[in-house]
Protein backbone atom coordinates (compact mmCIF):
# COMPACT_ATOMS: atom_id res chain seq x y z
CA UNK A 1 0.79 4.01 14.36
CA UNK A 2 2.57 7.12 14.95
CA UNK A 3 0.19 10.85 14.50
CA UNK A 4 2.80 11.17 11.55
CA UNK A 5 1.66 8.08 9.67
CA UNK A 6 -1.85 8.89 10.73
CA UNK A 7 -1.52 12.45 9.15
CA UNK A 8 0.18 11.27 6.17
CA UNK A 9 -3.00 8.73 5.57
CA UNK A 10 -4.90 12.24 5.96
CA UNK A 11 -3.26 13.80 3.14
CA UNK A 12 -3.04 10.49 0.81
CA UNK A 13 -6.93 10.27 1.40
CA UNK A 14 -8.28 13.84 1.44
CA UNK A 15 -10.41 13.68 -1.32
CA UNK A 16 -12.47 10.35 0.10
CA UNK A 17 -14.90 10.53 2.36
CA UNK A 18 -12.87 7.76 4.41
CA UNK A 19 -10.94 8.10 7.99
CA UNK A 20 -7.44 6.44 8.26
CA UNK A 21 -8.72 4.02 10.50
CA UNK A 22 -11.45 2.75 7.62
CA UNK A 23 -8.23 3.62 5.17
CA UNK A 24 -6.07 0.92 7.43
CA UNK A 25 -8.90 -1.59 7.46
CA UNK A 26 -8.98 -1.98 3.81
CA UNK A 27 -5.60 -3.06 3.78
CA UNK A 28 -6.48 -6.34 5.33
CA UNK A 29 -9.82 -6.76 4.38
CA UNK A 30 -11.03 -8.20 1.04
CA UNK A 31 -10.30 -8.41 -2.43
CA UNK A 32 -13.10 -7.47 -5.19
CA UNK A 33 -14.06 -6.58 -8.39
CA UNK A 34 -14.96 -2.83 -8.44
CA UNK A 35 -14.91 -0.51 -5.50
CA UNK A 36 -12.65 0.08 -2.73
CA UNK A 37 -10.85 -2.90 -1.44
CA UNK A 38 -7.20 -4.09 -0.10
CA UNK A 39 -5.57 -3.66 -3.91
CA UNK A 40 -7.13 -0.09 -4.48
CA UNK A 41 -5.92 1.04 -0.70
CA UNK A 42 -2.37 -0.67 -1.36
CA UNK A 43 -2.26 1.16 -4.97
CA UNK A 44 -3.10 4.35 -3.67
CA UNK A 45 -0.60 3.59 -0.98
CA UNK A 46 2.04 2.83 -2.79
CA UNK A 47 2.09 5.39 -5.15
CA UNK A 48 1.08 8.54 -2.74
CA UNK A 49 3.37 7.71 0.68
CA UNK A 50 7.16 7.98 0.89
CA UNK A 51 9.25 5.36 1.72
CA UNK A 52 9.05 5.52 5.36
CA UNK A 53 5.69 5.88 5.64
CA UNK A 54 4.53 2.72 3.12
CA UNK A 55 6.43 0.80 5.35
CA UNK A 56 4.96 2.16 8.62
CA UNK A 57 1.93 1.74 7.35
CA UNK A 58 1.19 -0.48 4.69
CA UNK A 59 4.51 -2.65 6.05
CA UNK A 60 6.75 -5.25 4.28
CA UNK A 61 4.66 -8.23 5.54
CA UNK A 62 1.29 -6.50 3.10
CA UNK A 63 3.42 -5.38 0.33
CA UNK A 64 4.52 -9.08 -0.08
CA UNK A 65 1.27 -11.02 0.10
CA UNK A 66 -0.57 -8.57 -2.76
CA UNK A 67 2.67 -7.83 -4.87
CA UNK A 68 1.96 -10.13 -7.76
CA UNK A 69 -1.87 -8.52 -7.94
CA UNK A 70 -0.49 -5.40 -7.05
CA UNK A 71 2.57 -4.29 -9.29
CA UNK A 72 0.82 -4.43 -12.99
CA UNK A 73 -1.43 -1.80 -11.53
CA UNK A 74 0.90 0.85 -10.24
CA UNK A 75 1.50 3.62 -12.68
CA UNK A 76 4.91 4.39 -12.05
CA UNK A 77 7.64 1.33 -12.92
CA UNK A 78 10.07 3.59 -11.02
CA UNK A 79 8.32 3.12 -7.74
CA UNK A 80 7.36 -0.88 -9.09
CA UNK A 81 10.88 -1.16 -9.63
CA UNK A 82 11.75 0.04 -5.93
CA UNK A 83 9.35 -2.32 -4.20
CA UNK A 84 10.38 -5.23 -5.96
CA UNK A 85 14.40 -4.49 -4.73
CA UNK A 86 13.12 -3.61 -1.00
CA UNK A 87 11.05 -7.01 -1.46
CA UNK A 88 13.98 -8.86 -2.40
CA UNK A 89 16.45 -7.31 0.33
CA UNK A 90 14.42 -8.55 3.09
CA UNK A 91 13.83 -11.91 1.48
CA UNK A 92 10.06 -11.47 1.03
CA UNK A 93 9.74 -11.73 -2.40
CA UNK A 94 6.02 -12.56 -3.47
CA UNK A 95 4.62 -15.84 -3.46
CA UNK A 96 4.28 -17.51 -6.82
């Protein structure tokens, strides 16, 4: 990850007690109820990086395997919206 991605996790994270490297492990690691997990870092994610940077690090690959969990909980159908066509361009629409 370039220091640009790893500053941008800075800023989406400052007010957690949480380094991007703990930040980048919760995007991979488990899903449950309450808490920090993989939906809560891809949420925060997605709604506080630009473009560029939710692909650098978050990445298409992520974005596809939590979308259908994901999407209902983003605040902004704008951004929902966006995701979804970027999905669909590169043919990695979620699974059903």
């Amino acid at each position: 990850m370039t220091e640009g991605a790893i500053e941008a996790v800075r800023r989406l994270i400052w007010d957690y007690r949480m380094t991007p490297e703990e930040f980048i492990t919760l995007l991979d690691g488990e899903i449950k109820p309450g808490g920090f997990d993989r939906i809560w870092a891809m949420r925060r994610a997605a709604e506080g990086l630009n473009y560029y940077d939710l692909l650098e690090i978050v990445g298409l690959q992520r974005l596809a395997r939590d979308w259908p969990i994901l999407k209902p909980t983003l605040r902004s159908q704008t951004r929902a919206k966006g995701i979804d066509y970027v999905l669909r361009k590169h043919h990695l629409s979620a699974p059903r």
